[in-house]
Structure formats: C-alpha cells, structure tokens
C-alpha atoms as a PDB file:
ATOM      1  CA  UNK A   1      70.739 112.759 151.201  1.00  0.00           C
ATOM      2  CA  UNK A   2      70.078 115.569 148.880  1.00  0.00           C
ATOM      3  CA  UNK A   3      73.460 116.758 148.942  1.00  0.00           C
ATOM      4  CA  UNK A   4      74.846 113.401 147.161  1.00  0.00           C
ATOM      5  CA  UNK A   5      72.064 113.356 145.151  1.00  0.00           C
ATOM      6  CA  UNK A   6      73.738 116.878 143.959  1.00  0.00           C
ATOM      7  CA  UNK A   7      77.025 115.848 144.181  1.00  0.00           C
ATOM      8  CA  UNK A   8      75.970 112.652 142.152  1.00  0.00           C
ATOM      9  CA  UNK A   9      74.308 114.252 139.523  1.00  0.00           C
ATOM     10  CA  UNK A  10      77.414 116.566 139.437  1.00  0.00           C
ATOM     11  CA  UNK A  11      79.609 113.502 138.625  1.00  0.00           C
ATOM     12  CA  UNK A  12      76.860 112.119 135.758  1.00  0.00           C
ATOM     13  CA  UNK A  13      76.803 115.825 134.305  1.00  0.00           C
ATOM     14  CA  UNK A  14      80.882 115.461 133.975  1.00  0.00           C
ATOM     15  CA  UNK A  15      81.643 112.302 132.851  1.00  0.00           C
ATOM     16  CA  UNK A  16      78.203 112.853 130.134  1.00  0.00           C
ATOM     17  CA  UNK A  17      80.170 116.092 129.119  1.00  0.00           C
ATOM     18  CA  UNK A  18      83.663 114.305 129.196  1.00  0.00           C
ATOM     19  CA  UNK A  19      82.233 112.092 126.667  1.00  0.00           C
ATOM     20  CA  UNK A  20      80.142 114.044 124.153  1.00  0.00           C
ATOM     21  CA  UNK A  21      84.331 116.085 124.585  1.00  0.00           C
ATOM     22  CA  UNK A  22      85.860 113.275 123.478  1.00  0.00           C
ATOM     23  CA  UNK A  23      83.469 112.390 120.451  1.00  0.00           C
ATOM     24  CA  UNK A  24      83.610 116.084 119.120  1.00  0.00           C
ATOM     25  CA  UNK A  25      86.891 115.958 119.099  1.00  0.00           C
ATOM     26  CA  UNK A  26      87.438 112.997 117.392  1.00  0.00           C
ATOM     27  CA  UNK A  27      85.021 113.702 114.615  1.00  0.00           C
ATOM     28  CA  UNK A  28      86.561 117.188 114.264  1.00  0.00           C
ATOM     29  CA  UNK A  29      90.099 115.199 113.813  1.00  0.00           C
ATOM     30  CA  UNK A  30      88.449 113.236 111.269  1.00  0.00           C
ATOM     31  CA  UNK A  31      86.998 116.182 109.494  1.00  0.00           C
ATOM     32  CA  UNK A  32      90.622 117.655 109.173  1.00  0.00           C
ATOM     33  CA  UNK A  33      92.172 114.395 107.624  1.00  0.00           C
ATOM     34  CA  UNK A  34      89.255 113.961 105.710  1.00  0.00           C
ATOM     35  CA  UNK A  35      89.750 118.024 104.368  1.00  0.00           C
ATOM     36  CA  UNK A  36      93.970 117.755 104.275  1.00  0.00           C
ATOM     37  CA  UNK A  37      93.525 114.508 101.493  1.00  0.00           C
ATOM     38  CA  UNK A  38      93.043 116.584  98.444  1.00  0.00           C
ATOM     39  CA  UNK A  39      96.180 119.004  99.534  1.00  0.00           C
ATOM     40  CA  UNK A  40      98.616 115.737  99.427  1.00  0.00           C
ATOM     41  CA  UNK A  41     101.071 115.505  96.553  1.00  0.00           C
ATOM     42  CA  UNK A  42      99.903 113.348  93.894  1.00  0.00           C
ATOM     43  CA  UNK A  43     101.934 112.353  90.935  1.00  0.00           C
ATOM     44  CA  UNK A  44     100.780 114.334  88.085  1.00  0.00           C
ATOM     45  CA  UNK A  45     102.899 113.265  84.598  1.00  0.00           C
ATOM     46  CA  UNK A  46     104.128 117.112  84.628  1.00  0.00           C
ATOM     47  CA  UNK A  47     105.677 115.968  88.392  1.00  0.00           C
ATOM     48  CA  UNK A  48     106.883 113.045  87.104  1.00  0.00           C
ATOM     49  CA  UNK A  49     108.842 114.547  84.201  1.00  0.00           C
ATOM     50  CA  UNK A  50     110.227 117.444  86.353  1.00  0.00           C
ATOM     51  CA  UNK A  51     111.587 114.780  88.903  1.00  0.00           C
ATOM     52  CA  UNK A  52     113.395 113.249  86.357  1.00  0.00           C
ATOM     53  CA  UNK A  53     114.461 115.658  84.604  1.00  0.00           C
ATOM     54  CA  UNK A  54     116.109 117.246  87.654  1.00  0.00           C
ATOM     55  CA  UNK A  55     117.063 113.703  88.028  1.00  0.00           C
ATOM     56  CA  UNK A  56     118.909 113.461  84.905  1.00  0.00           C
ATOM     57  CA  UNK A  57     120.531 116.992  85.398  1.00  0.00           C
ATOM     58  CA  UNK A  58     121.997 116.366  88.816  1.00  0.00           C
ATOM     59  CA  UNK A  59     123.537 113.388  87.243  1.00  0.00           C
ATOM     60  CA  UNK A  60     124.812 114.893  84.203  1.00  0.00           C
ATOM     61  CA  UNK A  61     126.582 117.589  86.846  1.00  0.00           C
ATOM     62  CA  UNK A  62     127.798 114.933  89.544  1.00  0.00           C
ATOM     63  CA  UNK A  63     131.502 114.241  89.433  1.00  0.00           C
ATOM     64  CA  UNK A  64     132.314 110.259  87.824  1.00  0.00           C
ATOM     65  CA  UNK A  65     134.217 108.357  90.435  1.00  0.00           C
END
C-alpha cells in the first residue's frame, strides 16, 4: 500500500512539474516576442526615401523593352 502511495505521489510530483514546464516556457516565449518588437523594421521617412530612391535608380538603369 505504501509503495503506490510512493509511486502515486511520484506521478502527482511529474505531471505538477510537467506543468509549472510548460507555463515557464511559455511565458519565457512571450518575454522574447515581447523583447524582439522594438528590433522590427519600422518605416522611418529616412527608410522611406532610401527605398525609393534606390527605387528610382534601379529604374533609371533597367533596360526599356
């Protein structure tokens, strides 16, 4: 009787450990999207005007057909 006690409390101790796993890992995935946002590209006017600028050259420099 003791022994599946043990082995009981064995299974309750992994799945509880399983679990509090899964949640850390989670919130540490949402922790790194939540840090990466700020690194995305935004469109800054500066951006903008290099884009088409280099816009404008390639099609100054593309053959007519």
């Amino acid at each position: 009787m003791i022994a599946m006690l043990n082995f009981a409390g064995l299974v309750l101790a992994t799945i509880f450990s399983a679990a509090v796993a899964v949640v850390c890992n989670w919130l540490l995935l949402q922790v790194t999207f939540h840090l990466m946002q700020p690194a995305a590209a935004r469109k800054t006017p500066t951006q903008t005007l290099l884009v088409r600028r280099t816009l404008q050259l390639a099609r100054a420099f593309a053959p007519n057909r």
